[in-house]
C-alpha atoms as a PDB file:
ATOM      1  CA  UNK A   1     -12.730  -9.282  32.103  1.00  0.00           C
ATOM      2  CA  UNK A   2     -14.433  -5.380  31.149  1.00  0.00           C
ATOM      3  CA  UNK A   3     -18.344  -6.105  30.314  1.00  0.00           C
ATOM      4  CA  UNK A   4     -18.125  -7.925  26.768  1.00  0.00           C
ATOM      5  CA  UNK A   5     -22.057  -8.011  26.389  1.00  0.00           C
ATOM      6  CA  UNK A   6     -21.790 -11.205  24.494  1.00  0.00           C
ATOM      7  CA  UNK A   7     -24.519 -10.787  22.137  1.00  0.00           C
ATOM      8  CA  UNK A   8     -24.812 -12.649  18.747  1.00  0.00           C
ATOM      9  CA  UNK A   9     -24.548 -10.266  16.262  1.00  0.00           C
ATOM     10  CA  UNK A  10     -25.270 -11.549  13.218  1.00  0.00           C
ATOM     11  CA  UNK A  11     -23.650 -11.141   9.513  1.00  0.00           C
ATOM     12  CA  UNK A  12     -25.921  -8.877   7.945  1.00  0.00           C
ATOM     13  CA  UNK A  13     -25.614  -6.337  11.085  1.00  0.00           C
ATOM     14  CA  UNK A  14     -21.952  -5.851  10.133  1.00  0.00           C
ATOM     15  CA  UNK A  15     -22.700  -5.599   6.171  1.00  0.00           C
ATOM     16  CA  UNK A  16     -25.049  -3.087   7.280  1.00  0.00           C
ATOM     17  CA  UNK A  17     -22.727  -1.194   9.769  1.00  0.00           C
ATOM     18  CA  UNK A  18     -19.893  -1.247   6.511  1.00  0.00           C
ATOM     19  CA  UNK A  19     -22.145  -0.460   4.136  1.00  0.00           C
ATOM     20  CA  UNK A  20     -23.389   2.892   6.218  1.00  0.00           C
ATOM     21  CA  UNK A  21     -19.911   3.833   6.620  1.00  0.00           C
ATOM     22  CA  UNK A  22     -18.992   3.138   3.094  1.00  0.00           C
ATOM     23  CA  UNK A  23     -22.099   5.292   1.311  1.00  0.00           C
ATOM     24  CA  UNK A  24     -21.363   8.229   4.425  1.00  0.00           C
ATOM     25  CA  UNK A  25     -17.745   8.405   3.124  1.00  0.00           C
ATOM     26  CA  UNK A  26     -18.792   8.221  -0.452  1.00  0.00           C
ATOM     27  CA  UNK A  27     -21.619  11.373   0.062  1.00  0.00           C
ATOM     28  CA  UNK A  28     -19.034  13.039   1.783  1.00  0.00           C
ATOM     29  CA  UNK A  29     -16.275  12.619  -1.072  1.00  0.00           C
ATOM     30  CA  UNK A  30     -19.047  13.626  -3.818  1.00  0.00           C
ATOM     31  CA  UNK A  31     -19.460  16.505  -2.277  1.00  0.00           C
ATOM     32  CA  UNK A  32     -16.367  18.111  -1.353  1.00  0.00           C
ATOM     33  CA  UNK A  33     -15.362  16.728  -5.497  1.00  0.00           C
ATOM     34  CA  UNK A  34     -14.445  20.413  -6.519  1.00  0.00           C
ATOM     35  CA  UNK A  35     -12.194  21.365  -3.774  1.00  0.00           C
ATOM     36  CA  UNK A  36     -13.696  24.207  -2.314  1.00  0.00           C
ATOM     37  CA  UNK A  37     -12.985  25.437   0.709  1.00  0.00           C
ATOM     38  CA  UNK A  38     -15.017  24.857   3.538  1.00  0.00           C
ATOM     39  CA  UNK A  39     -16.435  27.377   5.518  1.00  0.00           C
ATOM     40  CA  UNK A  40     -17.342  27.382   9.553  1.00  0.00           C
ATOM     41  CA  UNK A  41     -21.118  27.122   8.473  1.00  0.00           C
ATOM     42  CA  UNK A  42     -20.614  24.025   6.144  1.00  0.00           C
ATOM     43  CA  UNK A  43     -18.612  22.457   9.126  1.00  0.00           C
ATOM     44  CA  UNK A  44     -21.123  22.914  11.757  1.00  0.00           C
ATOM     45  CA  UNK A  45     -23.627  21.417   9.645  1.00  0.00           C
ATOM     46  CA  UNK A  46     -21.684  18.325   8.694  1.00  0.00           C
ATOM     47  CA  UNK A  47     -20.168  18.262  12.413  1.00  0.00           C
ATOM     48  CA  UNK A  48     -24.240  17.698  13.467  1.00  0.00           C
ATOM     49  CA  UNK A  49     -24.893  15.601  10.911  1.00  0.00           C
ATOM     50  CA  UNK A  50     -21.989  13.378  12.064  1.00  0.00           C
ATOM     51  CA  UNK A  51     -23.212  13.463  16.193  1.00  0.00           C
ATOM     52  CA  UNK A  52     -26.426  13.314  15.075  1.00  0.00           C
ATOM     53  CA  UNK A  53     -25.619   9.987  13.524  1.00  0.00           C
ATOM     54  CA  UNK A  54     -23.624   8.956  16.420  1.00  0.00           C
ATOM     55  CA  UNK A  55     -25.611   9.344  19.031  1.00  0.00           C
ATOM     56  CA  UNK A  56     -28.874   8.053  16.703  1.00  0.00           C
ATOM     57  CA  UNK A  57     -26.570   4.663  16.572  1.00  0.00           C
ATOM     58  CA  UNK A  58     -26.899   4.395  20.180  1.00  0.00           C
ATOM     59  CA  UNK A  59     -30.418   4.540  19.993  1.00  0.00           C
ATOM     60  CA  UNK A  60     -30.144   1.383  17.302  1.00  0.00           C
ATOM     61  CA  UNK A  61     -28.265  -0.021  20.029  1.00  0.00           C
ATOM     62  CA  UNK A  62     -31.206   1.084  22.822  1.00  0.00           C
ATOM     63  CA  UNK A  63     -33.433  -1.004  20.999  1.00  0.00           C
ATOM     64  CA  UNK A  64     -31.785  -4.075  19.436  1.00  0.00           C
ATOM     65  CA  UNK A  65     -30.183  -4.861  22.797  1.00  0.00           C
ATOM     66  CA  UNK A  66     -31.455  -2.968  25.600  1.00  0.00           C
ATOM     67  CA  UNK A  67     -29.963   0.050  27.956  1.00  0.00           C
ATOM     68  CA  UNK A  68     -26.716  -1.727  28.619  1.00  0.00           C
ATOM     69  CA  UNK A  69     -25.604  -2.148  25.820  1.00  0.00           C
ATOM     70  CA  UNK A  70     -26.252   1.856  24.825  1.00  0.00           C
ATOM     71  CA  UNK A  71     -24.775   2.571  27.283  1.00  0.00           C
ATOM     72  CA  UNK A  72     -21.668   0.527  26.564  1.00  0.00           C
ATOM     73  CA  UNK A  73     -21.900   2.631  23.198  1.00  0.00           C
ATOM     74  CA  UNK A  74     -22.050   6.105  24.517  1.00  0.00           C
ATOM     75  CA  UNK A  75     -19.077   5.371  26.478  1.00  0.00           C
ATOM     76  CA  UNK A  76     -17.184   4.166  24.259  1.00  0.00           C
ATOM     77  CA  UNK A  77     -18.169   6.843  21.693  1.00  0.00           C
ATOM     78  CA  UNK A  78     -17.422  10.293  23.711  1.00  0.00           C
ATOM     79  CA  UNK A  79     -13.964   8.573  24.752  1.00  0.00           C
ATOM     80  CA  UNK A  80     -13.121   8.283  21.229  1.00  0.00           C
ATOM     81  CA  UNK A  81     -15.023  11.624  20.341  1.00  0.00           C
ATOM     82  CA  UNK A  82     -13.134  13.601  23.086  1.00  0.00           C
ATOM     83  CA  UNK A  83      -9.625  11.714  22.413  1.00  0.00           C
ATOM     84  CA  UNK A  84      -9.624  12.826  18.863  1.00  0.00           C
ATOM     85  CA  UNK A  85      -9.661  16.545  19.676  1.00  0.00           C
ATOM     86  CA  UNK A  86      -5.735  16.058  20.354  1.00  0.00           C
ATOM     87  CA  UNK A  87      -5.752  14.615  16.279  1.00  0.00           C
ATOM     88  CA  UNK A  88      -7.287  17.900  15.183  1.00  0.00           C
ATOM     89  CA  UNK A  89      -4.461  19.640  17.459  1.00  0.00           C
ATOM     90  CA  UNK A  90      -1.776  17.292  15.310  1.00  0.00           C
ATOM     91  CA  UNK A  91      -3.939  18.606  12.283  1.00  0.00           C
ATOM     92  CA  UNK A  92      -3.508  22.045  12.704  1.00  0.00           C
ATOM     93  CA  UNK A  93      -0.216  21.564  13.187  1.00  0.00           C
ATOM     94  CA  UNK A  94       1.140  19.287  10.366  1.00  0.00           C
ATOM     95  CA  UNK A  95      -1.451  21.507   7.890  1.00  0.00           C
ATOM     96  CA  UNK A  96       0.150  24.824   9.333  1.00  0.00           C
ATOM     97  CA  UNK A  97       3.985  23.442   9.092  1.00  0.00           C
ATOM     98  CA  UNK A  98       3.341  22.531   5.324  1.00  0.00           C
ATOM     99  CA  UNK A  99       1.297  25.444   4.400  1.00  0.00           C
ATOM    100  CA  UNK A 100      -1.350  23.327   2.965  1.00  0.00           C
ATOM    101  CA  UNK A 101      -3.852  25.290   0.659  1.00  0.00           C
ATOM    102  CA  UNK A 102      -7.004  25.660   2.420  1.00  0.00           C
ATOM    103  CA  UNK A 103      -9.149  24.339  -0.086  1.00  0.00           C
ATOM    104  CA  UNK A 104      -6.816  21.198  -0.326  1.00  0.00           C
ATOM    105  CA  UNK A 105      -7.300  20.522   3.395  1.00  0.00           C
ATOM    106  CA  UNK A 106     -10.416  18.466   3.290  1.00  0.00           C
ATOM    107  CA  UNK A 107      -8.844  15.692   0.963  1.00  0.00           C
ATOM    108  CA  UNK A 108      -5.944  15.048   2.695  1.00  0.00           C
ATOM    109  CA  UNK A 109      -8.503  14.445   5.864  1.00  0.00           C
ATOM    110  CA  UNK A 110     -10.706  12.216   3.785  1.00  0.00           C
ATOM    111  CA  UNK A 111      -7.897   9.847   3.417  1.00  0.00           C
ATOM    112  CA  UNK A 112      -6.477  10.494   6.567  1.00  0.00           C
ATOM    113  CA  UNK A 113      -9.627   9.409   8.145  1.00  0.00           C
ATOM    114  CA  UNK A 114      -9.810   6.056   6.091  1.00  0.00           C
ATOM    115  CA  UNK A 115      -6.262   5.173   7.149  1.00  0.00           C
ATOM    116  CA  UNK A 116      -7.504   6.143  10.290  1.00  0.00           C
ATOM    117  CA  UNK A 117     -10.607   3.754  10.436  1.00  0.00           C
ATOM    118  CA  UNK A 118      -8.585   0.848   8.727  1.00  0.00           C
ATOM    119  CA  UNK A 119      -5.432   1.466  11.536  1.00  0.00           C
ATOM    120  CA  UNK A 120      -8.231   0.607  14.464  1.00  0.00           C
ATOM    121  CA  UNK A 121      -9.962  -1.828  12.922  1.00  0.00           C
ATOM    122  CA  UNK A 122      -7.077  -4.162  12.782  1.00  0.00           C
ATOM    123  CA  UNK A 123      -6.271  -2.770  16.742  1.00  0.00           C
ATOM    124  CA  UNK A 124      -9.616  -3.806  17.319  1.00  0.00           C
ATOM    125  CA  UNK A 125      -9.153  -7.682  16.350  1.00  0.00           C
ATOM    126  CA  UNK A 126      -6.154  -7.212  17.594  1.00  0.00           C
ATOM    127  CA  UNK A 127      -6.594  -5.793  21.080  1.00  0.00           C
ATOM    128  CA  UNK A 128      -9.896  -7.822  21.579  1.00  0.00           C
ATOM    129  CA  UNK A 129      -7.799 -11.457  21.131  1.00  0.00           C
ATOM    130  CA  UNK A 130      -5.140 -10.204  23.725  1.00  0.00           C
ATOM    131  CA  UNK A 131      -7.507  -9.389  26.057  1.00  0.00           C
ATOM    132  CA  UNK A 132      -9.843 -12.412  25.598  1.00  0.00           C
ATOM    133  CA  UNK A 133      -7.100 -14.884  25.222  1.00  0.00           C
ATOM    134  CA  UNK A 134      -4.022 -13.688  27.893  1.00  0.00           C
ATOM    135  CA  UNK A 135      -6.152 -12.625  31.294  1.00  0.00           C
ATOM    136  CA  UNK A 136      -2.278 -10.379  31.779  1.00  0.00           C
ATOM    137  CA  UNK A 137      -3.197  -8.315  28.578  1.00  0.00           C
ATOM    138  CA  UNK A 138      -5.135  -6.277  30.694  1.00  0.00           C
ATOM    139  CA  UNK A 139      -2.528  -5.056  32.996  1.00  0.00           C
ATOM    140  CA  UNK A 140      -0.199  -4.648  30.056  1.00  0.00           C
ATOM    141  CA  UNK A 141      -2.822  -2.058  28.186  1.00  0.00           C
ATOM    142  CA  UNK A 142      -4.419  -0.917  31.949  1.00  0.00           C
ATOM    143  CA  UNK A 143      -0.742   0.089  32.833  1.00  0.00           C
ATOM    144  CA  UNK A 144      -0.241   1.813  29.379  1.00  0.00           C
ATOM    145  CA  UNK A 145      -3.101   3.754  29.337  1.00  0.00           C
ATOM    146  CA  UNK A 146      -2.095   5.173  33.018  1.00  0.00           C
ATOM    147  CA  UNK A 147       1.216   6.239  32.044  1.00  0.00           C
ATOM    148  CA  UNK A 148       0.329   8.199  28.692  1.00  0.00           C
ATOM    149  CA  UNK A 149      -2.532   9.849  30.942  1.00  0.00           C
ATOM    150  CA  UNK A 150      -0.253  10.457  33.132  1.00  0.00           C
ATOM    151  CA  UNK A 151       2.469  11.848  30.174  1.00  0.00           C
ATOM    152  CA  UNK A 152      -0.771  13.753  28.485  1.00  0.00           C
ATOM    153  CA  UNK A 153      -1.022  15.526  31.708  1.00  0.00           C
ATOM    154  CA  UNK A 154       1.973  16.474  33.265  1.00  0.00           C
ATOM    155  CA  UNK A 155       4.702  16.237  29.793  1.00  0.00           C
ATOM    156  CA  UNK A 156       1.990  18.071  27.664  1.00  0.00           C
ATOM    157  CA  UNK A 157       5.231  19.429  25.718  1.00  0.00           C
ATOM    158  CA  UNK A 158       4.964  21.476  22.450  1.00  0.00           C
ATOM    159  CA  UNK A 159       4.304  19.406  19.283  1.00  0.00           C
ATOM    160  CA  UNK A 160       7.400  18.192  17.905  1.00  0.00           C
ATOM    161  CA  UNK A 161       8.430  19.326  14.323  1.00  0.00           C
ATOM    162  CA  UNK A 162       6.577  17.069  11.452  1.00  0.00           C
ATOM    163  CA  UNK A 163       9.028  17.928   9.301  1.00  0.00           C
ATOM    164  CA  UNK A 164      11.247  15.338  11.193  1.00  0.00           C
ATOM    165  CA  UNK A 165       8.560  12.715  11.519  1.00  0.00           C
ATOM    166  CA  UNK A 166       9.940   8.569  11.136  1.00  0.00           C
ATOM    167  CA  UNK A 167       7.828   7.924   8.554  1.00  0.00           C
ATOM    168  CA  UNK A 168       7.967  11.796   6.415  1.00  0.00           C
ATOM    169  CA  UNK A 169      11.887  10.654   6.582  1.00  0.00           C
ATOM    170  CA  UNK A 170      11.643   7.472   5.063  1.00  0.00           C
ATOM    171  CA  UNK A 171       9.035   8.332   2.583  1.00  0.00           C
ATOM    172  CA  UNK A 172      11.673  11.310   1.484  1.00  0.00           C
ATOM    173  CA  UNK A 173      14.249   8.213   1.331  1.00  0.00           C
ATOM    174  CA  UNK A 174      12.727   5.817  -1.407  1.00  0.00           C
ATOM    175  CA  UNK A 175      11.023   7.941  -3.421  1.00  0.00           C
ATOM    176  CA  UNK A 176      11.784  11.579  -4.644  1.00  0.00           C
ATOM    177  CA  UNK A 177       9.625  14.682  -3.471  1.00  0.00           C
ATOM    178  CA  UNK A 178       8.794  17.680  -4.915  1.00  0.00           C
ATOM    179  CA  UNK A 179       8.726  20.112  -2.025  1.00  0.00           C
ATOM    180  CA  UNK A 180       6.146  21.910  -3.810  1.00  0.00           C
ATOM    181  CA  UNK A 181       2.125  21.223  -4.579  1.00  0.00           C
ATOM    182  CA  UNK A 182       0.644  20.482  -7.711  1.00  0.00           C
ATOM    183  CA  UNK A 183      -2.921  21.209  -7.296  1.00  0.00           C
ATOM    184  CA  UNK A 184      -4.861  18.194  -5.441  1.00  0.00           C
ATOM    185  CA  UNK A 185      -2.568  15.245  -6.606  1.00  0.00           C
ATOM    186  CA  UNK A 186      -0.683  13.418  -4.475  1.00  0.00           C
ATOM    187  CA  UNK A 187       1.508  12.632  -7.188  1.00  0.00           C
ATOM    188  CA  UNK A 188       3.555  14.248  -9.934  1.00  0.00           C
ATOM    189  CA  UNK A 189       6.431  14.462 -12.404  1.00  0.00           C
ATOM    190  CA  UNK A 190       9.711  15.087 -11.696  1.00  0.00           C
ATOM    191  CA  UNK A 191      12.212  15.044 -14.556  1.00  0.00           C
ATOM    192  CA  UNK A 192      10.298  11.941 -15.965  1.00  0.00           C
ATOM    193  CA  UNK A 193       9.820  10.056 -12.840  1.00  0.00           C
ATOM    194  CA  UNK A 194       7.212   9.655 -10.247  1.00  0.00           C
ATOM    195  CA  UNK A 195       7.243  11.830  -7.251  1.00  0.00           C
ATOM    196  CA  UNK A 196       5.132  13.192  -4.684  1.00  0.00           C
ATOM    197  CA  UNK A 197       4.148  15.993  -4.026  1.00  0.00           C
ATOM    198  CA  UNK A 198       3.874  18.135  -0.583  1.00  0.00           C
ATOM    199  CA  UNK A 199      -0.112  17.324  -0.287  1.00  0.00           C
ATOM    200  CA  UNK A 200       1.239  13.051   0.272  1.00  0.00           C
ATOM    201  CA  UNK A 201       4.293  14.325   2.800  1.00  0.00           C
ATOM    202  CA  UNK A 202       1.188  15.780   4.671  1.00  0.00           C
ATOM    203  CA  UNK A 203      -0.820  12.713   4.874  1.00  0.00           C
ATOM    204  CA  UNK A 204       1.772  10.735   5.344  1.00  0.00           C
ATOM    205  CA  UNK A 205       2.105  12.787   8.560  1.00  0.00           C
ATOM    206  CA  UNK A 206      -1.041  13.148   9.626  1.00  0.00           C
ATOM    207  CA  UNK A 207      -1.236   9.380   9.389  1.00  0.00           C
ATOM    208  CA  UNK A 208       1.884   8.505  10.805  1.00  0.00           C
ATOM    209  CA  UNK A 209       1.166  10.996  13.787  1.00  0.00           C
ATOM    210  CA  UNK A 210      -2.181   9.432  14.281  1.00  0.00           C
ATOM    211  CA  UNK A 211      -0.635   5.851  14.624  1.00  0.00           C
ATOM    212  CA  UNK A 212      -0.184   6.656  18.653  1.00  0.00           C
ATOM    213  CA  UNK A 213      -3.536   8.593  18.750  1.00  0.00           C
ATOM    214  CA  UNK A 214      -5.032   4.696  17.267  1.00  0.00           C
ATOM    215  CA  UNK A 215      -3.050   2.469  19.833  1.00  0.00           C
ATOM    216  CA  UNK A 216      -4.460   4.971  22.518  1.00  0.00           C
ATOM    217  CA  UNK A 217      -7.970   5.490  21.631  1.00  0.00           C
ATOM    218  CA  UNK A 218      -8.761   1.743  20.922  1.00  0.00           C
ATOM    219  CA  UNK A 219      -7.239   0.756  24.087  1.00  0.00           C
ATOM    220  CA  UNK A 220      -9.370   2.942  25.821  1.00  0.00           C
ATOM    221  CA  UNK A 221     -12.651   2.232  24.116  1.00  0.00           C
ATOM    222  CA  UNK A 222     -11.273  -1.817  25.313  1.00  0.00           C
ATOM    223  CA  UNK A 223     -11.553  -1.039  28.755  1.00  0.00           C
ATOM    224  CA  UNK A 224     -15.487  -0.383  28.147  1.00  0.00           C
ATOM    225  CA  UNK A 225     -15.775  -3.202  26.463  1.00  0.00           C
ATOM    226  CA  UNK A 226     -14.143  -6.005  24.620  1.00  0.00           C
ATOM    227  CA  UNK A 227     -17.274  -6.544  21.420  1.00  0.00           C
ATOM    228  CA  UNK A 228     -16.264  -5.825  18.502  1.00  0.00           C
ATOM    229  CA  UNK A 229     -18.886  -4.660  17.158  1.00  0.00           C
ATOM    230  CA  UNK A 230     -19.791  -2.145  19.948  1.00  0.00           C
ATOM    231  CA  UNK A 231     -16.246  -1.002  19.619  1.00  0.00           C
ATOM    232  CA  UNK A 232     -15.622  -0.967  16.348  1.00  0.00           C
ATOM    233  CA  UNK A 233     -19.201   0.778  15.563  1.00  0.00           C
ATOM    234  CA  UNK A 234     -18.145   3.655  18.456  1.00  0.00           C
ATOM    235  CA  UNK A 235     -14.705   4.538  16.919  1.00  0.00           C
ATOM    236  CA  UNK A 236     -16.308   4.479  13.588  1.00  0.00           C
ATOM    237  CA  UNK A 237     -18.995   6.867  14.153  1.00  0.00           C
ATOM    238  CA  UNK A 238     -16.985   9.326  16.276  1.00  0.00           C
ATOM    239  CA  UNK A 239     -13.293   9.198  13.364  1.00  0.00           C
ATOM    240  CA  UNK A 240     -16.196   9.832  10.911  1.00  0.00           C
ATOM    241  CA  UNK A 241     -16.963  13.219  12.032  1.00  0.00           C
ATOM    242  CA  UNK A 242     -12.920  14.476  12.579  1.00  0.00           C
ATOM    243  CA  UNK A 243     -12.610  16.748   9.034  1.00  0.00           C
ATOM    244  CA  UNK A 244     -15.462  18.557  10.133  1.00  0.00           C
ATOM    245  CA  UNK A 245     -14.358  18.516  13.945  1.00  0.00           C
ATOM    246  CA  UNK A 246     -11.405  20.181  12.327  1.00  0.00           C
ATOM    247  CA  UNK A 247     -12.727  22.984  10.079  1.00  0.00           C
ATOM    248  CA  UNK A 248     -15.178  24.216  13.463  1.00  0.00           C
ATOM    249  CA  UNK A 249     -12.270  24.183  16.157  1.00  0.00           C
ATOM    250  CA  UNK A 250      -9.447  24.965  13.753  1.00  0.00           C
ATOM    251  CA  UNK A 251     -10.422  29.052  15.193  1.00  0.00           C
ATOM    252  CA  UNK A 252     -11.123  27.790  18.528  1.00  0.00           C
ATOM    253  CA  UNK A 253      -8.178  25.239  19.476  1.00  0.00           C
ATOM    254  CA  UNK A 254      -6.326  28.238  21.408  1.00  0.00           C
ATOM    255  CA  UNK A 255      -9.152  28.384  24.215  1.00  0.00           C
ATOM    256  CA  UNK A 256      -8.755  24.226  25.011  1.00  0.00           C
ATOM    257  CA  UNK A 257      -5.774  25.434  27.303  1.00  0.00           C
ATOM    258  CA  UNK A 258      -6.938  22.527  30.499  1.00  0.00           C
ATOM    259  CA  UNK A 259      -8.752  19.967  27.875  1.00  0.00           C
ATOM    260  CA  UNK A 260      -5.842  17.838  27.876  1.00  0.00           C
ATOM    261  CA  UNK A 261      -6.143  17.338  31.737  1.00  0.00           C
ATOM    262  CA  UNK A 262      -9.419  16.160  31.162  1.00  0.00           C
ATOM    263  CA  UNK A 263      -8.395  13.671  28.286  1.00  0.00           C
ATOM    264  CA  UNK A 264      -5.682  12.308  30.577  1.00  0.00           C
ATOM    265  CA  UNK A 265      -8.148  11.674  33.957  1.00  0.00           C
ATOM    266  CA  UNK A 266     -10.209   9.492  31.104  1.00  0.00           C
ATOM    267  CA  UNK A 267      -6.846   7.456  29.920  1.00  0.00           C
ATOM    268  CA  UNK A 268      -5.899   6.847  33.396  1.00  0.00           C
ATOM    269  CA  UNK A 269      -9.614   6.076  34.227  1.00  0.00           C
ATOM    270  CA  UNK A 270      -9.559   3.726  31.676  1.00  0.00           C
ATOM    271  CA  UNK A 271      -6.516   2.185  32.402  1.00  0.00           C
ATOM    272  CA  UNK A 272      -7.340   1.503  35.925  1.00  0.00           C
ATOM    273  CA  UNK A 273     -10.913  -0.076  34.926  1.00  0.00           C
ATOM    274  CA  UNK A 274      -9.148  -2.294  33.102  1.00  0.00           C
ATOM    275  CA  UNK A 275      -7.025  -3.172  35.395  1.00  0.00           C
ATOM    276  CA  UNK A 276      -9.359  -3.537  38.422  1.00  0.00           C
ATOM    277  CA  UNK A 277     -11.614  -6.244  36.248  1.00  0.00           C
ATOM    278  CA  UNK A 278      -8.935  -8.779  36.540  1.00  0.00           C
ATOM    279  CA  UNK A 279      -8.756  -8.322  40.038  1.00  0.00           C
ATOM    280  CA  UNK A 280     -11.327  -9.298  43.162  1.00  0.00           C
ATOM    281  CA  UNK A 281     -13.356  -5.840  41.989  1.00  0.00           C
ATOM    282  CA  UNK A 282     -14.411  -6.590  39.140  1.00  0.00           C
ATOM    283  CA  UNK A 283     -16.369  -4.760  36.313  1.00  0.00           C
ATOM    284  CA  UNK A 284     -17.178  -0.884  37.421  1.00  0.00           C
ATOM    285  CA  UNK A 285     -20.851  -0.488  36.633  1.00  0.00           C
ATOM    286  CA  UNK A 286     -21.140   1.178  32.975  1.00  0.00           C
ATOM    287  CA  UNK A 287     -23.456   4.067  34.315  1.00  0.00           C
ATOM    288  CA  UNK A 288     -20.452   4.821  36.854  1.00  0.00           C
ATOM    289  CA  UNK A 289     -18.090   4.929  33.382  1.00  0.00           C
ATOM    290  CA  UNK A 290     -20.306   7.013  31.723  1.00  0.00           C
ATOM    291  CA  UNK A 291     -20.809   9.587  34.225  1.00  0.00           C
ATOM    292  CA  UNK A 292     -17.291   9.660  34.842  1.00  0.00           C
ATOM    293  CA  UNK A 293     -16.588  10.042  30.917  1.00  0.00           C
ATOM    294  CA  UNK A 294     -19.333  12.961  31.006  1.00  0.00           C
ATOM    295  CA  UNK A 295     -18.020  14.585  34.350  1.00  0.00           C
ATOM    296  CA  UNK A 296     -14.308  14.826  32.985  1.00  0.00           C
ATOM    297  CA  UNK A 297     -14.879  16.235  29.738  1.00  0.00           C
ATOM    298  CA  UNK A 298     -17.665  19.130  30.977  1.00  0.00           C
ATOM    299  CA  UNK A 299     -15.279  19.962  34.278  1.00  0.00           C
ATOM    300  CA  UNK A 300     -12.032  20.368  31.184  1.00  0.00           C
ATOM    301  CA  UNK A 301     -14.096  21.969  28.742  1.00  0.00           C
ATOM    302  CA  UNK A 302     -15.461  24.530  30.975  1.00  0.00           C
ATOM    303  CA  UNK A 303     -12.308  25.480  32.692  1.00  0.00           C
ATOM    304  CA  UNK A 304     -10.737  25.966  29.435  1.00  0.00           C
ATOM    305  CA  UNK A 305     -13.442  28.313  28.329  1.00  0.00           C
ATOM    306  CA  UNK A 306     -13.506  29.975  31.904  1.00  0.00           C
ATOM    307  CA  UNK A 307      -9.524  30.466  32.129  1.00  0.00           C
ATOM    308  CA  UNK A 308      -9.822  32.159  28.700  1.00  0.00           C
ATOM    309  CA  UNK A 309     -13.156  34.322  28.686  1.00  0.00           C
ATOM    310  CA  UNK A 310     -11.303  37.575  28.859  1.00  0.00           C
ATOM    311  CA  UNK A 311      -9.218  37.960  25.420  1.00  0.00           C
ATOM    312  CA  UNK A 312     -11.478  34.898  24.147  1.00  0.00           C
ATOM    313  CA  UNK A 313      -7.535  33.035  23.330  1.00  0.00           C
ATOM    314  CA  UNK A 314      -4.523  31.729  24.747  1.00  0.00           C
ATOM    315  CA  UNK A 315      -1.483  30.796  23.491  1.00  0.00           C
ATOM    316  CA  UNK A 316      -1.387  27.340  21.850  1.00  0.00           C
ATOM    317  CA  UNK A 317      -0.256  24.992  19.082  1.00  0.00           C
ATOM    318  CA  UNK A 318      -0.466  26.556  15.697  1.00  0.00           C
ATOM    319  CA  UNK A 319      -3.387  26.656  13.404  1.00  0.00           C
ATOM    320  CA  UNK A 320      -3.598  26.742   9.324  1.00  0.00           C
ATOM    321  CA  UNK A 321      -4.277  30.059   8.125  1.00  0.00           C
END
């Protein structure tokens, strides 16, 4: 099996880890209360705040239970961190297509981002039995992760139309919708009944959308490792920090044009880790993952920039205005 690090972790260490989330989430919400739109400064700021508190989680990590086990962390961390620039692609996309008010944008993340957390937490338990209970598991997820690397890189097609998303459908089936926005609600009234409005079609979409993103990320993050608590700590910290991921590359999504080959190198990597630990190889060495995870992401990131230096853009998916 992928390095487990089978630590005791004891109660109050996941009260605390909860608890952190809970009062980040809550400071968050307080402050964005009046709506306002957020600016590229205010994003950067909370977009350090957020690594900053990632990476000082490893550092927890370095001390409670040694280099390893960081290490683990870090992995697990920049997979999910890098992974969920393709959400804030969706993002752009689903808030463009719906014409969501600017200053609007922030709350439909907030609860996008819960759904988010509480979609891979259950993946987590989930994922973590499979793999711990059916030895096979890990060919099943090792063999899924290679082929949606494998679609990321060479079917990269254009975004298909949210408007026609599963879920958007069926929502606009049982209840009725406004097709219009009434300030920040998510619901309204429509001839005397309850409806909702355009600003719950959107996060209905941007959740929906993200259900693949979840199924993909976690398995990834399980082919570091299969505790819980490293993994569920990892996707935490990095899904935390997506709204204001989103406000600072919303302008700069256009230059990512090779990012995606990176992000699929990582899915296949992953997939064939976890594949290769139920054979005679074994566990890869964590410093090898991490360098890899590292490598990929630099090499992507700065042949994007590179390919696009001259007019500073590139065609790409749609952003909100």
């Amino acid at each position: 099996m992928n390095e487990a690090l089978d630590f005791a972790v004891p109660l109050w260490a996941w009260f605390a880890l909860g608890g952190g989330i809970v009062v980040m989430l809550a400071i968050d919400l307080f402050l964005h209360r009046d709506d306002h739109v957020v600016s590229f400064r205010e994003a950067a700021i909370w977009s350090t705040i957020w690594i900053a508190a990632g990476l000082g989680f490893g550092l927890i990590m370095l001390w409670w239970q040694g280099g390893d086990a960081a290490a683990t962390y870090y992995s697990a961390y920049l997979i999910e961190k890098a992974l969920s620039v393709d959400n804030v692609f969706i993002f752009a996309l689903i808030f463009g297509y719906f014409a969501v008010p600017d200053r609007y944008q922030h709350r439909v993340l907030f609860w996008g981002v819960i759904g988010a957390l509480v979609m891979r937490l259950v993946f987590i338990f989930v994922g973590s039995s499979l793999l711990e209970t059916f030895f096979w598991t890990a060919y099943v997820f090792g063999l899924f992760l290679v082929y949606t690397g494998w679609h990321m890189a060479f079917r990269h097609d254009a975004p298909k139309d949210p408007g026609n998303n599963i879920m958007v459908r069926l929502m606009r089936r049982i209840m009725p919708v406004t097709g219009e926005y009434d300030g920040n609600r998510f619901f309204t009234r429509l001839n005397g009944r309850r409806a909702a409005t355009l600003l719950l079609v959107a996060l209905v979409a941007i959740e929906s959308s993200d259900l693949i993103f979840a199924i993909d990320s976690v398995a990834a993050v399980l082919a570091i490792t299969t505790n819980t608590f490293i993994v569920w700590a990892s996707i935490a910290m990095a899904v935390l920090g997506l709204r204001a991921l989103y406000f600072c590359l919303a302008g700069l999504l256009r230059r990512f044009v090779h990012l995606h080959y990176g992000l699929a190198f990582l899915l296949v990597f992953a997939g064939v880790k976890l594949i290769l630990s139920e054979t005679p190889v074994g566990k890869l060495p964590i410093w090898l993952s991490l360098s890899v995870i590292i490598g990929a992401l630099a090499v992507s990131i700065i042949w994007s920039l590179w390919a696009t230096r001259k007019d500073g853009s590139h065609p790409g998916p749609p952003v909100a205005g």
